[in-house]
Protein backbone atom coordinates (compact mmCIF):
# COMPACT_ATOMS: atom_id res chain seq x y z
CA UNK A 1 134.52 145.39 98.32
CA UNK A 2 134.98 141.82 97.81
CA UNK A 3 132.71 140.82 100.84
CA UNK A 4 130.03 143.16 98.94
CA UNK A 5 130.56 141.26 96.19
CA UNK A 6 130.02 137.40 97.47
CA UNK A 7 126.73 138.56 99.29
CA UNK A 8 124.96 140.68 95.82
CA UNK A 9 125.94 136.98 94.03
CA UNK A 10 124.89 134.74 96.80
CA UNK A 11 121.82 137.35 97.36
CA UNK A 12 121.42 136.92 93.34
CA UNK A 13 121.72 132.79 93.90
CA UNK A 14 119.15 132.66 96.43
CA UNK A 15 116.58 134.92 94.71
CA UNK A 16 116.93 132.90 91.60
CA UNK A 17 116.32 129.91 93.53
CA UNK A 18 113.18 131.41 95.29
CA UNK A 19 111.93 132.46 91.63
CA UNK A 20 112.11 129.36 90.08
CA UNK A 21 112.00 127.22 93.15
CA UNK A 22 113.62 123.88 91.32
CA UNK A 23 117.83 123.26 92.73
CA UNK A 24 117.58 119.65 91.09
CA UNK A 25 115.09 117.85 88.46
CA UNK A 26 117.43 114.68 88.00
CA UNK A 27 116.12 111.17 88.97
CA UNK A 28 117.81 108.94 90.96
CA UNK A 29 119.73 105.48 89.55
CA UNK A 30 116.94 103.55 91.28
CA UNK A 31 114.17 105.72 90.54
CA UNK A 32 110.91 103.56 90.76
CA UNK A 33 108.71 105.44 88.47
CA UNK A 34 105.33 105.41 89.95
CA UNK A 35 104.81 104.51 93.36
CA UNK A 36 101.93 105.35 95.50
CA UNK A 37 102.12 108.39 97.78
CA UNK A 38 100.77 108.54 101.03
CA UNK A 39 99.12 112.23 100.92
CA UNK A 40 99.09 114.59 97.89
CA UNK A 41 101.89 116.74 99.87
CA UNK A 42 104.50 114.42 98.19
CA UNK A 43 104.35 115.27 95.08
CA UNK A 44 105.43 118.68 96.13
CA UNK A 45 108.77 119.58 94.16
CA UNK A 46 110.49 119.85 91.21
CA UNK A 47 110.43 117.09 87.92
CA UNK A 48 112.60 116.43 84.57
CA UNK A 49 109.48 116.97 82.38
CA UNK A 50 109.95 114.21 79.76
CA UNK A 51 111.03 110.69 80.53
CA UNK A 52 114.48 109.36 78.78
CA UNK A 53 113.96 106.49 77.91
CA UNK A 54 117.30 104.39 77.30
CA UNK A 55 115.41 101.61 75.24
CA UNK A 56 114.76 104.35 72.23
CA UNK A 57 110.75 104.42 72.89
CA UNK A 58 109.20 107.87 72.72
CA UNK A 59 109.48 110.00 75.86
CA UNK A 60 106.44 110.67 77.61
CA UNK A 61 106.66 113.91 79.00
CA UNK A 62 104.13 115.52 82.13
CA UNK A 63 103.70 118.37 80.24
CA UNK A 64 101.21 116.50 78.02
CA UNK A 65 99.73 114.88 80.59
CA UNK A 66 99.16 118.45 82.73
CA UNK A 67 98.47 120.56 79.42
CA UNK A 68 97.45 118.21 76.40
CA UNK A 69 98.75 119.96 73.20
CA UNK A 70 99.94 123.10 74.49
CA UNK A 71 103.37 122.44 73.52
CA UNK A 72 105.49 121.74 70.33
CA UNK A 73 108.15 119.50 70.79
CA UNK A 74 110.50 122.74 70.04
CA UNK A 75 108.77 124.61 73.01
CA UNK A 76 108.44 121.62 75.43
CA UNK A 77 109.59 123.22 79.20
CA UNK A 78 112.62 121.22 80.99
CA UNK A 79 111.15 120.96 84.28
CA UNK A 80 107.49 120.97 86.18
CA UNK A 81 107.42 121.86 89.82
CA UNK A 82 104.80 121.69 92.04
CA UNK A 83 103.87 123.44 94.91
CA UNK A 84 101.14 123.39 97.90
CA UNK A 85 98.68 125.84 97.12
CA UNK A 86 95.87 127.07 99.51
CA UNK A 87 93.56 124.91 100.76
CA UNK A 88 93.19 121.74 99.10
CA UNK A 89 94.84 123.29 95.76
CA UNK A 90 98.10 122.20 93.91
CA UNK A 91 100.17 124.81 91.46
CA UNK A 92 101.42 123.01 88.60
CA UNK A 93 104.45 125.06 86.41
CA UNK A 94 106.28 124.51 83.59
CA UNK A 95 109.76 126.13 83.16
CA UNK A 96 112.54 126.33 81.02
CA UNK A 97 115.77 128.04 81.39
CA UNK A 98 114.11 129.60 84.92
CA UNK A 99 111.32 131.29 82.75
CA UNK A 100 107.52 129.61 84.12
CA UNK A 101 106.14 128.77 80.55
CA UNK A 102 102.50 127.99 81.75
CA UNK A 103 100.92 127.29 85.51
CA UNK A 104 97.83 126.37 86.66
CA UNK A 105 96.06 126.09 90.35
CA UNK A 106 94.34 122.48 90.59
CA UNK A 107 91.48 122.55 93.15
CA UNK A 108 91.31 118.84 94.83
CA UNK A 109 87.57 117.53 93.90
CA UNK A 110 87.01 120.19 90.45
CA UNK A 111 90.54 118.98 88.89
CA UNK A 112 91.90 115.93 90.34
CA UNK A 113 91.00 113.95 92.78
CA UNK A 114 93.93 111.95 95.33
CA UNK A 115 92.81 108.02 95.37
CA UNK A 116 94.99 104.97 95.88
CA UNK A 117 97.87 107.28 96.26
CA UNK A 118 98.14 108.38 92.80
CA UNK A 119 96.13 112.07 91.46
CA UNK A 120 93.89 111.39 88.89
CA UNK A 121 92.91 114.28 86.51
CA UNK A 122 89.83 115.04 85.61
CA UNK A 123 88.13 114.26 82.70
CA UNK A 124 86.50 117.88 82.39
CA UNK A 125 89.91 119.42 83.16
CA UNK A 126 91.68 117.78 80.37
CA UNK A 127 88.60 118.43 78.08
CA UNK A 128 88.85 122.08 79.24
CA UNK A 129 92.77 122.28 78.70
């Protein structure tokens, strides 16, 4: 009974896991901010959405970056993963408290484009919202 137990909550664990897909959004003591990347498969995983900033400046969060205006400051999500879609795609999502709040699939060449290691939206995206 016990043993059935420990596998329905690991079981329970793991699906949880696979539904939201993020185990960790912190940043490290020596996180460099930006860097380049060397191929848009890095920035596969899971973010803290908004900076925290320990000098007291606003946070800038990627939610607003991703999704100008779509979010009050009372319904900005915790975390934005991304994943590899198909192709040359990206998924963007953001979550909070394992719920995906908004997610969109970015086509490489209509949304962004990958150059000097960074992705660079697109002027029509963010016009488009």
């Amino acid at each position: 009974m016990a043993r059935s137990i420990a596998i329905k909550r690991a079981f329970s664990a793991g699906l949880l896991l696979l539904l939201t897909g993020c185990v960790s959004t912190l940043a490290p003591d020596n996180d460099s901010e930006f860097a380049a990347a060397p191929d848009r498969d890095a920035f596969v995983g899971c973010y803290r959405n908004c900076s925290n900033p320990q000098d007291g400046s606003t946070p800038v969060c990627l939610t607003s970056i991703i999704w100008p205006a779509q979010f009050t400051p009372e319904t900005t999500p915790k975390i934005v993963e991304i994943r590899k879609g198909e192709g040359s795609s990206s998924i963007a999502s953001a979550i909070s408290d394992k719920v995906v709040l908004k997610q969109f699939r970015f086509e490489e060449g209509k949304d962004f484009q990958f150059k000097g290691g960074r992705i660079e939206l697109k002027r029509e995206y963010l016009a488009s919202g």
